[in-house]
Protein backbone atom coordinates (compact mmCIF):
# COMPACT_ATOMS: atom_id res chain seq x y z
CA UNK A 1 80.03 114.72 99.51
CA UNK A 2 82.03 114.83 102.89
CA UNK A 3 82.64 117.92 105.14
CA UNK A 4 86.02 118.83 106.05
CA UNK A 5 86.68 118.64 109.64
CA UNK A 6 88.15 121.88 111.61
CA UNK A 7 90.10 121.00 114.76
CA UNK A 8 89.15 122.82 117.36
CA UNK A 9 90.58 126.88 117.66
CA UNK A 10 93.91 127.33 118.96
CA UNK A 11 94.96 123.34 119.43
CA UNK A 12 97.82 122.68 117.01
CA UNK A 13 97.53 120.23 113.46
CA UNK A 14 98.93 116.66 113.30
CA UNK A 15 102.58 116.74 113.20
CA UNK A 16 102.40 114.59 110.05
CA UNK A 17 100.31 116.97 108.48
CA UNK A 18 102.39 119.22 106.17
CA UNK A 19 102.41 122.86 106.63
CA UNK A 20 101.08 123.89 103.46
CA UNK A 21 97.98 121.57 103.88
CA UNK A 22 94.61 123.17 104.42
CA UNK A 23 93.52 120.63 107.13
CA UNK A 24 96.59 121.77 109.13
CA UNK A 25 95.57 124.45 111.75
CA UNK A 26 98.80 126.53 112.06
CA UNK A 27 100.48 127.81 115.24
CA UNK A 28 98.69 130.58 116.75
CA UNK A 29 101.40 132.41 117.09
CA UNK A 30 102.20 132.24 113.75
CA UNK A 31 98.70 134.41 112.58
CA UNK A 32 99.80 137.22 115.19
CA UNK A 33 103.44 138.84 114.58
CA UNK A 34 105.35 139.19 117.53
CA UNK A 35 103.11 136.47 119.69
CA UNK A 36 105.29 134.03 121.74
CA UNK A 37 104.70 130.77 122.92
CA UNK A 38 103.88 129.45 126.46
CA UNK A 39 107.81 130.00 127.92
CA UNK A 40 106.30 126.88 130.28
CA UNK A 41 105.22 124.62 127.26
CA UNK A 42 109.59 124.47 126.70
CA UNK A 43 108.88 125.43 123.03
CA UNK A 44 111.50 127.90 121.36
CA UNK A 45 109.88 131.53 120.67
CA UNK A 46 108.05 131.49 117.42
CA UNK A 47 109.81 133.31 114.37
CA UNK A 48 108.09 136.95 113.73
CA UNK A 49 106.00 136.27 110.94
CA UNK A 50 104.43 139.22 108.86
CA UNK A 51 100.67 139.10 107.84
CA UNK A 52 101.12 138.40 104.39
CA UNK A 53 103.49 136.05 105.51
CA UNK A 54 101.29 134.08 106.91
CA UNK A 55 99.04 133.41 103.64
CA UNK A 56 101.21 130.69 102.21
CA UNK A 57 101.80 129.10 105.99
CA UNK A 58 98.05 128.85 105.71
CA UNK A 59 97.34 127.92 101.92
CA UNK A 60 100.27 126.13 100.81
CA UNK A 61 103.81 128.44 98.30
CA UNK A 62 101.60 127.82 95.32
CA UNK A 63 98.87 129.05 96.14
CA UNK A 64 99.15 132.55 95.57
CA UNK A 65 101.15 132.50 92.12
CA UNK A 66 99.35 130.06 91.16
CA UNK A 67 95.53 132.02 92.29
CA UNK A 68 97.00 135.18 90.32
CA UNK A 69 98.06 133.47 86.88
CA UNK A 70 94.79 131.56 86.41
CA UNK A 71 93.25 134.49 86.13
CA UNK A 72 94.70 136.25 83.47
CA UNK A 73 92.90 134.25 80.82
CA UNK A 74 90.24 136.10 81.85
CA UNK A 75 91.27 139.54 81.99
CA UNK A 76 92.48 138.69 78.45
CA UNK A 77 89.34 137.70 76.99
CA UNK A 78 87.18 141.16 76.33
CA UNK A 79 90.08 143.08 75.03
CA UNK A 80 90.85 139.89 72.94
CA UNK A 81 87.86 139.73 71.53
CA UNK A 82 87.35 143.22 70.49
CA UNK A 83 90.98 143.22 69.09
CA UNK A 84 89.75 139.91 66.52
CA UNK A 85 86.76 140.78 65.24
CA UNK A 86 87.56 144.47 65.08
CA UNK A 87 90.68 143.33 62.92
CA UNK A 88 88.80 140.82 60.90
CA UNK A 89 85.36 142.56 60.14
CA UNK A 90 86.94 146.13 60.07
CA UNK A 91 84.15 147.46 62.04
CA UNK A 92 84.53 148.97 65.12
CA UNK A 93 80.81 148.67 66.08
CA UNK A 94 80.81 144.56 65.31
CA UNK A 95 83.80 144.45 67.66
CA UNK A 96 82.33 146.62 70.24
CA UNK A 97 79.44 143.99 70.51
CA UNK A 98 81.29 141.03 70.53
CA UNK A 99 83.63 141.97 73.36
CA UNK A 100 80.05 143.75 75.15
CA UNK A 101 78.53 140.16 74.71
CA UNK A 102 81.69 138.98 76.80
CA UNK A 103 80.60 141.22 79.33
CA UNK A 104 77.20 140.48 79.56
CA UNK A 105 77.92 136.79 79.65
CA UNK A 106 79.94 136.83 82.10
CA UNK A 107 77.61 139.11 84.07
CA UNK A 108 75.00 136.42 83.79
CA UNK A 109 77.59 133.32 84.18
CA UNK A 110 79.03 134.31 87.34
CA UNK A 111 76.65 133.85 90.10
CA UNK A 112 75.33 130.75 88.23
CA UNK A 113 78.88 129.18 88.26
CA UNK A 114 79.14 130.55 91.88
CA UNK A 115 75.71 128.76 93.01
CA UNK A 116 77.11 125.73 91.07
CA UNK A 117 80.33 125.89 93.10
CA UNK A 118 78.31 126.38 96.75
CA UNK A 119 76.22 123.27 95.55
CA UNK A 120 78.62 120.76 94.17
CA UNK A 121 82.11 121.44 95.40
CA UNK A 122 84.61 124.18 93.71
CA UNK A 123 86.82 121.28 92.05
CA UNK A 124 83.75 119.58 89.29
CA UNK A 125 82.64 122.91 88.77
CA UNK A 126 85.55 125.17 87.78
CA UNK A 127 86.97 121.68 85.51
CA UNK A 128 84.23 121.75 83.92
CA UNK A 129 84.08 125.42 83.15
CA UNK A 130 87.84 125.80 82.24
CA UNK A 131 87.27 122.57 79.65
CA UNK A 132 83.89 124.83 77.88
CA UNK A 133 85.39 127.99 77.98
CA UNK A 134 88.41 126.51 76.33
CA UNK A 135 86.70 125.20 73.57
CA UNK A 136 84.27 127.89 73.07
CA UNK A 137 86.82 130.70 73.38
CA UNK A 138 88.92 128.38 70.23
CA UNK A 139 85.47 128.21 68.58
CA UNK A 140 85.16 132.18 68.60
CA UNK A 141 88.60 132.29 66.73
CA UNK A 142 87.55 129.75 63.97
CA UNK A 143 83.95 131.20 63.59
CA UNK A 144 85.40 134.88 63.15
CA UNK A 145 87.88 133.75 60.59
CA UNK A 146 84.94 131.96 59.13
CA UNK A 147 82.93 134.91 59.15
CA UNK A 148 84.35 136.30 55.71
CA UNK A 149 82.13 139.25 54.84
CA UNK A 150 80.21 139.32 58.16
CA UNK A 151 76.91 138.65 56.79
CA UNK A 152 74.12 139.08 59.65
CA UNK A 153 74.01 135.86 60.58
CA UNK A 154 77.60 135.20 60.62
CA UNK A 155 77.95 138.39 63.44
CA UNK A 156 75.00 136.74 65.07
CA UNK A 157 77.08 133.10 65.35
CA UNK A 158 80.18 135.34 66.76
CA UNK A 159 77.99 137.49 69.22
CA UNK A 160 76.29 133.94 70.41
CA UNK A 161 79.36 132.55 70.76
CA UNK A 162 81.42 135.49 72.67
CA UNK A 163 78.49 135.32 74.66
CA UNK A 164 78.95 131.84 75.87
CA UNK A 165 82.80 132.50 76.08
CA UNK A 166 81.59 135.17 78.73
CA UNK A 167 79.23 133.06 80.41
CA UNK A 168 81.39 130.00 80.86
CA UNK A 169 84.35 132.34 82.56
CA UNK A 170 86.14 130.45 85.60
CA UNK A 171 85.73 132.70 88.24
CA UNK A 172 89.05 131.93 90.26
CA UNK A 173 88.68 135.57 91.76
CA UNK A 174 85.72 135.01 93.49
CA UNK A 175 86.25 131.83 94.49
CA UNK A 176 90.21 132.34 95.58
CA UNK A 177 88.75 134.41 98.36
CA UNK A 178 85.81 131.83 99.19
CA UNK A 179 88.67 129.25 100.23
CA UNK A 180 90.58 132.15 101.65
CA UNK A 181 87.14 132.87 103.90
CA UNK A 182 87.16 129.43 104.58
CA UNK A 183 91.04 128.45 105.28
CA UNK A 184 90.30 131.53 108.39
CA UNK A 185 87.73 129.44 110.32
CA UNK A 186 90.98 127.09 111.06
CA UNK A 187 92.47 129.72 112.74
CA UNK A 188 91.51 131.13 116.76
CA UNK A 189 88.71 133.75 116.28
CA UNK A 190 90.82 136.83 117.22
CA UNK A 191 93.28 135.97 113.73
CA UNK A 192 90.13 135.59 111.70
CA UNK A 193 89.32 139.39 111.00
CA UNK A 194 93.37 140.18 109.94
CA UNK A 195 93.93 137.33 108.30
CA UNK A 196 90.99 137.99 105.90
CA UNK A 197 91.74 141.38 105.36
CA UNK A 198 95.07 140.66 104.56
CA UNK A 199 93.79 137.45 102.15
CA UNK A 200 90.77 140.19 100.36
CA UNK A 201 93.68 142.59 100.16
CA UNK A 202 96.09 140.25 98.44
CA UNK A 203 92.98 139.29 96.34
CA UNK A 204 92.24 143.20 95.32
CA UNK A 205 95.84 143.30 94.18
CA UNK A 206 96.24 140.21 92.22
CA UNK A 207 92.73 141.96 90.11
CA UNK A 208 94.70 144.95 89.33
CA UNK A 209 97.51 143.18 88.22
CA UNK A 210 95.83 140.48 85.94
CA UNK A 211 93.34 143.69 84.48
CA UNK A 212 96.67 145.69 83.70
CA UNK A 213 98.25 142.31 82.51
CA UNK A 214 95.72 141.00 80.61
CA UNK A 215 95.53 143.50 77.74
CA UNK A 216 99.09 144.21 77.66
CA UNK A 217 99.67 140.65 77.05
CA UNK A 218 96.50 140.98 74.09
CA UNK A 219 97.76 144.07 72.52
CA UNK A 220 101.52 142.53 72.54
CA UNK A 221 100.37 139.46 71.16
CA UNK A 222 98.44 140.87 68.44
CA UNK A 223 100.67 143.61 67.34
CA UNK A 224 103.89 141.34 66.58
CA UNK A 225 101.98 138.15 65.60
CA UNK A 226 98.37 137.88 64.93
CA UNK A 227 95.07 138.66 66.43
CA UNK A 228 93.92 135.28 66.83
CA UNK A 229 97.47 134.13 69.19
CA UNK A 230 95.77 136.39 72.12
CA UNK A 231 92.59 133.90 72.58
CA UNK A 232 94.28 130.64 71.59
CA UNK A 233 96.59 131.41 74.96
CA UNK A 234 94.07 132.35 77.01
CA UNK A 235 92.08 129.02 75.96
CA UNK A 236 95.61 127.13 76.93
CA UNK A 237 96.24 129.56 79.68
CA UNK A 238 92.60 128.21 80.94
CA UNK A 239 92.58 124.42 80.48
CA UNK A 240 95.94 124.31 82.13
CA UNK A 241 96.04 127.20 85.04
CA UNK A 242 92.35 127.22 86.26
CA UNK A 243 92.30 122.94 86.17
CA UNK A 244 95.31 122.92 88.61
CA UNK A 245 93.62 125.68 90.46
CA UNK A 246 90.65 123.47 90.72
CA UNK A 247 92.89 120.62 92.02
CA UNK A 248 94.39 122.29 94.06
CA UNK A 249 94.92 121.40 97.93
CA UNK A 250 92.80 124.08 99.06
CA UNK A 251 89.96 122.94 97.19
CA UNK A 252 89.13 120.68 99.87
CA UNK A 253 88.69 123.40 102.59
CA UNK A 254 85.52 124.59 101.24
CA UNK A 255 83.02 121.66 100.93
CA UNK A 256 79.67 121.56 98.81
CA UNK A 257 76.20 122.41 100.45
CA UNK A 258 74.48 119.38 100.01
CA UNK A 259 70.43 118.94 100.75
CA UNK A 260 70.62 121.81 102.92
CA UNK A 261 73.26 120.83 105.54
CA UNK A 262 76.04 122.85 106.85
CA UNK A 263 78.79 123.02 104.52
CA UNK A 264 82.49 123.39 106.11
CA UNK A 265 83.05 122.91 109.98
CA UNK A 266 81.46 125.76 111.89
CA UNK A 267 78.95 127.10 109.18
CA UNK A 268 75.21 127.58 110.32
CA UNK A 269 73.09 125.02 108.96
CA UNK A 270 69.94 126.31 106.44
CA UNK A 271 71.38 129.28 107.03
CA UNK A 272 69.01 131.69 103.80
CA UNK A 273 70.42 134.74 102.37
CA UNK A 274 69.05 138.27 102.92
CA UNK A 275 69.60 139.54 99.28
CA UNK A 276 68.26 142.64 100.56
CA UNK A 277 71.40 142.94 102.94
CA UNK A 278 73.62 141.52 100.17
CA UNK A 279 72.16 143.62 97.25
CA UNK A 280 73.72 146.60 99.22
CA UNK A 281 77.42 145.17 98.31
CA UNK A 282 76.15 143.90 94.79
CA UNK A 283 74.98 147.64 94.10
CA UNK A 284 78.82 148.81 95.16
CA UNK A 285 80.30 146.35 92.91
CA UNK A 286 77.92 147.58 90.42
CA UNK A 287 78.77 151.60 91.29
CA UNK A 288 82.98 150.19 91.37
CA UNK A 289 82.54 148.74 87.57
CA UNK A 290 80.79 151.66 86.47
CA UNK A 291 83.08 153.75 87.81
CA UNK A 292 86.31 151.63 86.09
CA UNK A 293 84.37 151.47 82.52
CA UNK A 294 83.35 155.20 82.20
CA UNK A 295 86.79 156.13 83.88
CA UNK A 296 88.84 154.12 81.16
CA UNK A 297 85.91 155.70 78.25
CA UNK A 298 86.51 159.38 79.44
CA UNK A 299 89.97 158.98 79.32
CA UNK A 300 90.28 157.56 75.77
CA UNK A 301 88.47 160.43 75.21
CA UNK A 302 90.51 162.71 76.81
CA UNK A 303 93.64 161.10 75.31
CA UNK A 304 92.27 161.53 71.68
CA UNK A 305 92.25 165.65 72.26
CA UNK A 306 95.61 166.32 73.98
CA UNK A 307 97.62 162.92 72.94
CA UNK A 308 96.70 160.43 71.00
CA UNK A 309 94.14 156.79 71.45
CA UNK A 310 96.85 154.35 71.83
CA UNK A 311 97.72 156.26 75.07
CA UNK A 312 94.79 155.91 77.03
CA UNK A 313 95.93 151.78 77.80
CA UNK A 314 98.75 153.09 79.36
CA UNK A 315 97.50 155.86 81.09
CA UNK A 316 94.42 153.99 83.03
CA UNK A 317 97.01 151.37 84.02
CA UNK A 318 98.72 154.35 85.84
CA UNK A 319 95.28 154.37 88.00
CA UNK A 320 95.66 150.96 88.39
CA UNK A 321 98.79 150.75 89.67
CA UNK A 322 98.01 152.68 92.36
CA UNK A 323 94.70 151.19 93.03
CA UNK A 324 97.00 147.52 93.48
CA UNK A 325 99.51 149.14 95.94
CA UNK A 326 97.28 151.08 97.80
CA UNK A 327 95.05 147.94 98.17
CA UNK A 328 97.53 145.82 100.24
CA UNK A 329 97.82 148.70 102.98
CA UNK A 330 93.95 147.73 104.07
CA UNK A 331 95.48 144.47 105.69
CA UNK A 332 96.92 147.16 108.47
CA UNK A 333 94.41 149.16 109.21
CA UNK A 334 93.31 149.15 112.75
CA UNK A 335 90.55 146.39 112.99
CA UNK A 336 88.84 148.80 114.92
CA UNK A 337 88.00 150.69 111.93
CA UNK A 338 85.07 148.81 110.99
CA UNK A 339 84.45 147.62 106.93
CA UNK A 340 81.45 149.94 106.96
CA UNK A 341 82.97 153.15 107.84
CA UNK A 342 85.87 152.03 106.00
CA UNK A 343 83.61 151.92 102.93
CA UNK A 344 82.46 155.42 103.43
CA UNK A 345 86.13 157.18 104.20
CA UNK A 346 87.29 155.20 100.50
CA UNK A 347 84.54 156.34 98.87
CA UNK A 348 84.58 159.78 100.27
CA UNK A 349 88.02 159.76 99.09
CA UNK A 350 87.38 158.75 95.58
CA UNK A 351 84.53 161.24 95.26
CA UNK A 352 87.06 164.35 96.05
CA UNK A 353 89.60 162.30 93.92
CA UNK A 354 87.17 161.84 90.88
CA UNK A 355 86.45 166.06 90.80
CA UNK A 356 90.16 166.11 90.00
CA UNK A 357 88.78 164.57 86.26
CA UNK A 358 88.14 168.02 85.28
CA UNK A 359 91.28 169.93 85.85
CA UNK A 360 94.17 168.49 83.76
CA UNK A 361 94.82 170.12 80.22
CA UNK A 362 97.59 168.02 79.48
CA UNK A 363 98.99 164.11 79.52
CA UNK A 364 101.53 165.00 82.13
CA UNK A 365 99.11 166.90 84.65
CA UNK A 366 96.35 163.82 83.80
CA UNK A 367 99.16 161.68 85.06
CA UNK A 368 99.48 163.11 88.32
CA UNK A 369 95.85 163.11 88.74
CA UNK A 370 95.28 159.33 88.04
CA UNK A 371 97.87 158.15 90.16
CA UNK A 372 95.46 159.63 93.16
CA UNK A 373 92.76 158.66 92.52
CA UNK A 374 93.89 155.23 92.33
CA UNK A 375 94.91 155.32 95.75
CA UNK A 376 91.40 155.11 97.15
CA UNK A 377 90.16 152.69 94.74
CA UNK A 378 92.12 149.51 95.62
CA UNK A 379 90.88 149.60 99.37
CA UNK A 380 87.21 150.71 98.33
CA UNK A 381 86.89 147.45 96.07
CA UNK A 382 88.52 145.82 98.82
CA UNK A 383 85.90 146.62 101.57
CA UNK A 384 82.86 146.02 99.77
CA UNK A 385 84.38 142.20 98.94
CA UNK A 386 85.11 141.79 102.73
CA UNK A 387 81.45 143.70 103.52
CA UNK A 388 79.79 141.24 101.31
CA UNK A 389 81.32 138.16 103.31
CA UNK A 390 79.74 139.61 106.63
CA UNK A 391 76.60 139.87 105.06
CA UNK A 392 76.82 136.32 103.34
CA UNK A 393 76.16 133.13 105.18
CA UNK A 394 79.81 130.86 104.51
CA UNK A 395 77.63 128.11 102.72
CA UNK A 396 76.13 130.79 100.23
CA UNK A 397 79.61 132.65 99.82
CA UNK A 398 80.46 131.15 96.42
CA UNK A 399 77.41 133.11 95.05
CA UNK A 400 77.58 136.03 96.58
CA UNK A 401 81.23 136.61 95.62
CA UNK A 402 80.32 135.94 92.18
CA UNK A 403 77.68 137.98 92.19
CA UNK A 404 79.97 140.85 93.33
CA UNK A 405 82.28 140.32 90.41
CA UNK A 406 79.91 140.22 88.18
CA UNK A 407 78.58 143.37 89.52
CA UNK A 408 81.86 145.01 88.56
CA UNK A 409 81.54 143.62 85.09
CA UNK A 410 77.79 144.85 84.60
CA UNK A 411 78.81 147.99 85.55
CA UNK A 412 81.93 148.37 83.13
CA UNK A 413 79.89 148.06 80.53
CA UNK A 414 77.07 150.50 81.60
CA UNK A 415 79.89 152.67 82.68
CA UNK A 416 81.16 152.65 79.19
CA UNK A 417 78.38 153.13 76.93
CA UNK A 418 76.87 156.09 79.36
CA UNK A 419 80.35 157.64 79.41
CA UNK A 420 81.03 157.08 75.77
CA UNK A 421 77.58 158.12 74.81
CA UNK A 422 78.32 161.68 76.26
CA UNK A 423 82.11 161.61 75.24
CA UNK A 424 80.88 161.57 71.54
CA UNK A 425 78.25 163.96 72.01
CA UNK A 426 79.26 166.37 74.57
CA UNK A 427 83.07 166.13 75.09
CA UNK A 428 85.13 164.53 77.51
CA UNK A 429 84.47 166.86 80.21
CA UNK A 430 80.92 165.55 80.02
CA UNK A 431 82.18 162.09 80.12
CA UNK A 432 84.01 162.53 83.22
CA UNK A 433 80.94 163.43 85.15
CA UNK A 434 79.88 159.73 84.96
CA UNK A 435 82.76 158.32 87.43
CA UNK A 436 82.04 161.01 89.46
CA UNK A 437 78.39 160.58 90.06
CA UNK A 438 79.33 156.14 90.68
CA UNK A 439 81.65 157.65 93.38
CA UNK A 440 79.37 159.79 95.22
CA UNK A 441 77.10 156.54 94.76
CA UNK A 442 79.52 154.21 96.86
CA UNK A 443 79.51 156.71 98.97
CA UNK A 444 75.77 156.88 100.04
CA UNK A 445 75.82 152.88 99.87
CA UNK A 446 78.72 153.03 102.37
CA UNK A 447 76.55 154.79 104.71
CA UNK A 448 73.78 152.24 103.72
CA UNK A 449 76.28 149.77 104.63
CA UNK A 450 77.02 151.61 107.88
CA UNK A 451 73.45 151.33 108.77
CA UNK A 452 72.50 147.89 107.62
CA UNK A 453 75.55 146.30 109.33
CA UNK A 454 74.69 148.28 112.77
CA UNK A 455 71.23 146.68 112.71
CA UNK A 456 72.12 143.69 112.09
CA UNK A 457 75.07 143.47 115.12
CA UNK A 458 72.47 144.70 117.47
CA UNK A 459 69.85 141.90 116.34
CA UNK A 460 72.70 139.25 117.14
CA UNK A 461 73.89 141.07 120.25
CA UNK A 462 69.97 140.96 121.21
CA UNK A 463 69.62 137.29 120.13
C-alpha cells in the first residue's frame, strides 16, 4: 500500500491540483484569518477566511455534509431496535436487550474496526463494514418478524443478531476526525493546533446533531408507518452514505500501517502506544457515556412524575442542543489554554451544572436547567477527543479514536442500567446522583490528564 506524500510546510500545492484535493497543501494564509501575503511576492492580499472556513478549503464542499449524514444510520440503530422488537414481542425487557446488545456490540466492534482501518487503509475497511451491517441490520428486521411468539431461542437469534448489527457499525465519527488529524500535517506547524480544534469541534457538533436526529427520524418513522421502515433506511442510509464516505477523496490522506512502517508523511515509524497514557482519555469517554445514559434514564424518570414518558426525547435533546452549539466555541479558545486544563475547567463546569439535577419541580424549570448543563458538555467531549490524539501516535489513531467512541457507548449503557436501577427503586432524585458522580469523575481524570500530559512534554523537552 503506498504512502501519501506531504509537500514540505508552508510551500504552496501544484497549481493543477484542485483545491478541494487532500494532496493540495493550501495557502498559508488561508489557515490564519487576517494573514497577508509577501507584498514583495506581487500576489494580491489573501481573502479573510474564518476557521471553519477553512475546513472545506482543506477537505474538499462535500466533505462535511457528507461526514455528518453517514452517520445517522448509526445514531438510528439502538433506538430502532428497541422500537421493533418492543413493538413486535410486546415486551419491554426483550427490547431493552436487543437494543443493549447494540450497545455492547458496538462497544466491542469499534476499536477492532479502528485497528482494521490503521492496518489496511480506511477505504476496504469501512466498504466492507457498511456492506455487513447492511445486511445484518435487514436480517434483524426479517428475524424479529419471524420471531412470532418469541420463543427462547427465537430472542436468542434476535439478541445474536443485534449484536452483530452493533459490532459491524461504520465508525465514520472516529475516523472523520482521523483524516481530519491527518489533512493538518499538510498545513505549517503553527495552523496545526487551530485547525484541529476547529475540525474536533465541528466533529463534536455533527455527534449531537446525528444523536438528536437519529431517533427523531426512528420515532417519526415508526409512528406514521411501521416499525420496521426505521432500520430498512438506516441499512440504505449505510450502503449508500458510509460507501461514498469510504471513497471519498480524503480517504487517501490517511494511509495504512503496513509491516510496521510509518504510515502518512511525517508520522514516527514503530512508533507503540502507551495504553496507560491513552486509557486516561478512554476512561473520560467512558465517564462522558455514562454520564449521557444515566442523564437521559433520570430524566425519563423525572418526566414520568411531573409530565409524561414521551417527553423525556424531547427534553434531553434540549441538553443536546446546547451541548452542539456550545461545542463549536472550543475552536476559539486561546491555544494557550492547554487541552488538559481545558478538560478540568469543562468538567468542573459540568459537575456544578449536574447539582442543578436536583432542584427543578417542574418541566419548565427542568428546561432551564438542561439547557446549562449542556453548555459544558459539548467542549468537555470535545477535549478529551483532541487529548486522546496527543496521547496517540498518528499511525495508531484509527484505534484509539474508536476506542474513545466506544467508550462513550460502554458507558451509556452502564449509565443507564445504574441510573435506571435506582430510578425504579429509589426515585428519580436517586437517579440523578449517577451523572453527577461521572462528572466529578472527568473531573479528577482531567487533572490526571493535566499531570500525565506535563510529564510527558518534559520527557520530550528533555529528549
Amino acid at each position: 500500500m503506498t504512502t501519501s506524500k506531504s509537500p514540505s510546510a508552508g510551500s504552496p500545492g501544484p497549481p493543477h491540483t484542485p483545491l478541494g484535493s487532500p494532496d493540495r497543501l493550501p495557502d498559508p494564509s488561508l489557515g490564519s484569518p487576517g494573514r497577508l501575503p509577501d507584498p514583495s511576492s506581487g500576489a494580491k492580499p489573501a481573502k479573510k477566511v474564518s476557521r471553519y472556513g477553512m475546513l472545506p478549503r482543506l477537505a474538499g464542499n462535500s466533505y462535511i455534509p457528507l461526514g455528518l449524514f453517514a452517520r445517522v444510520p448509526l445514531a438510528m440503530l439502538t433506538i430502532g431496535v428497541l422500537t421493533l422488537v418492543t413493538a413486535l414481542s410486546g415486551s419491554y425487557a426483550i427490547g431493552g436487550f436487543a437494543a443493549g446488545a447494540v450497545g455492547v456490540g458496538a462497544a466491542i466492534g469499534a476499536p477492532l474496526i479502528g485497528y482494521l482501518a490503521d492496518r489496511l487503509g480506511q477505504k476496504p475497511v469501512l466498504i466492507v463494514s457498511a456492506v455487513a451491517n447492511a445486511l445484518i441490520v435487514s436480517a434483524v428486521v426479517v428475524l424479529v418478524y419471524a420471531a412470532g411468539e418469541f420463543t427462547a431461542g427465537a430472542t436468542a437469534a434476535v439478541l445474536a443478531a443485534t449484536l452483530l448489527a452493533g459490532a459491524t457499525s461504520p465508525q465514520v465519527g472516529p475516523l472523520s476526525r482521523v483524516r481530519w488529524m491527518a489533512l493538518s500535517r499538510k498545513l505549517p506547524k503553527d495552523q496545526r493546533g487551530p485547525l484541529v480544534d476547529t475540525a474536533l469541534s465541528l466533529e463534536g457538533t455533527a455527534d449531537e446533531i446525528t444523536f438528536v436526529l437519529g431517533p427523531a427520524l426512528v420515532g417519526l418513522l415508526a409512528s406514521l408507518v411501521a416499525p420496521w421502515l426505521p432500520l430498512l433506511l438506516a441499512a440504505a442510509m449505510t450502503i449508500s452514505l458510509v460507501t461514498l464516505f469510504a471513497i471519498h477523496p480524503t480517504h487517501t490522506s490517511v494511509a495504512a500501517r503496513s509491516g510496521g512502517t510509518a504510515g502518512n508523511a511525517g508520522y514516527v515509524p514503530r512508533e507503540s502506544v502507551n495504553w496507560f497514557k491513552v486509557a486516561v482519555p478512554v476512561a473520560g469517554m467512558l465517564c462522558m457515556g455514562t454520564f449521557f445514559g444515566s442523564s437521559q434514564t433520570a430524566l425519563t424518570a423525572f418526566t414520568g412524575v411531573h409530565g409524561s414518558v414521551d417527553q423525556a426525547g424531547l427534553m434531553y435533546a434540549l441538553l443536546g442542543a446546547s451541548s452542539a452549539v456550545a461545542a463549536l466555541s472550543v475552536a476559539y479558545w486561546p491555544v494557550a489554554f492547554s487541552h488538559a486544563w481545558r478538560w478540568v475547567l469543562t468538567a468542573g463546569l459540568m459537575l456544578a451544572g449536574s447539582a442543578a439535577f436536583f432542584l427543578p419541580d417542574s418541566l419548565a424549570a427542568m428546561v432551564i436547567v438542561l439547557l446549562l448543563v449542556g453548555i459544558p458538555v459539548g467542549p468537555t467531549m470535545v477535549t478529551i477527543f483532541s487529548v486522546g490524539s496527543v496521547m496517540a501516535p498518528p499511525q495508531w489513531m484509527g484505534t484509539v479514536m474508536t476506542a474513545l467512541a466506544s467508550g462513550i457507548v460502554a458507558g451509556t449503557a452502564l449509565g443507564s442500567s445504574i441510573s435506571g436501577a435506582l430510578a425504579q427503586s429509589v426515585g428519580y432524585h436517586a437517579a440523578f446522583i449517577v451523572p453527577v458522580a461521572a462528572a466529578g469523575a472527568l473531573l479528577l481524570l482531567g487533572m490526571v490528564s493535566a499531570i500525565v500530559l506535563r510529564r510527558g512534554k518534559i520527557a520530550q523537552d528533555a529528549s
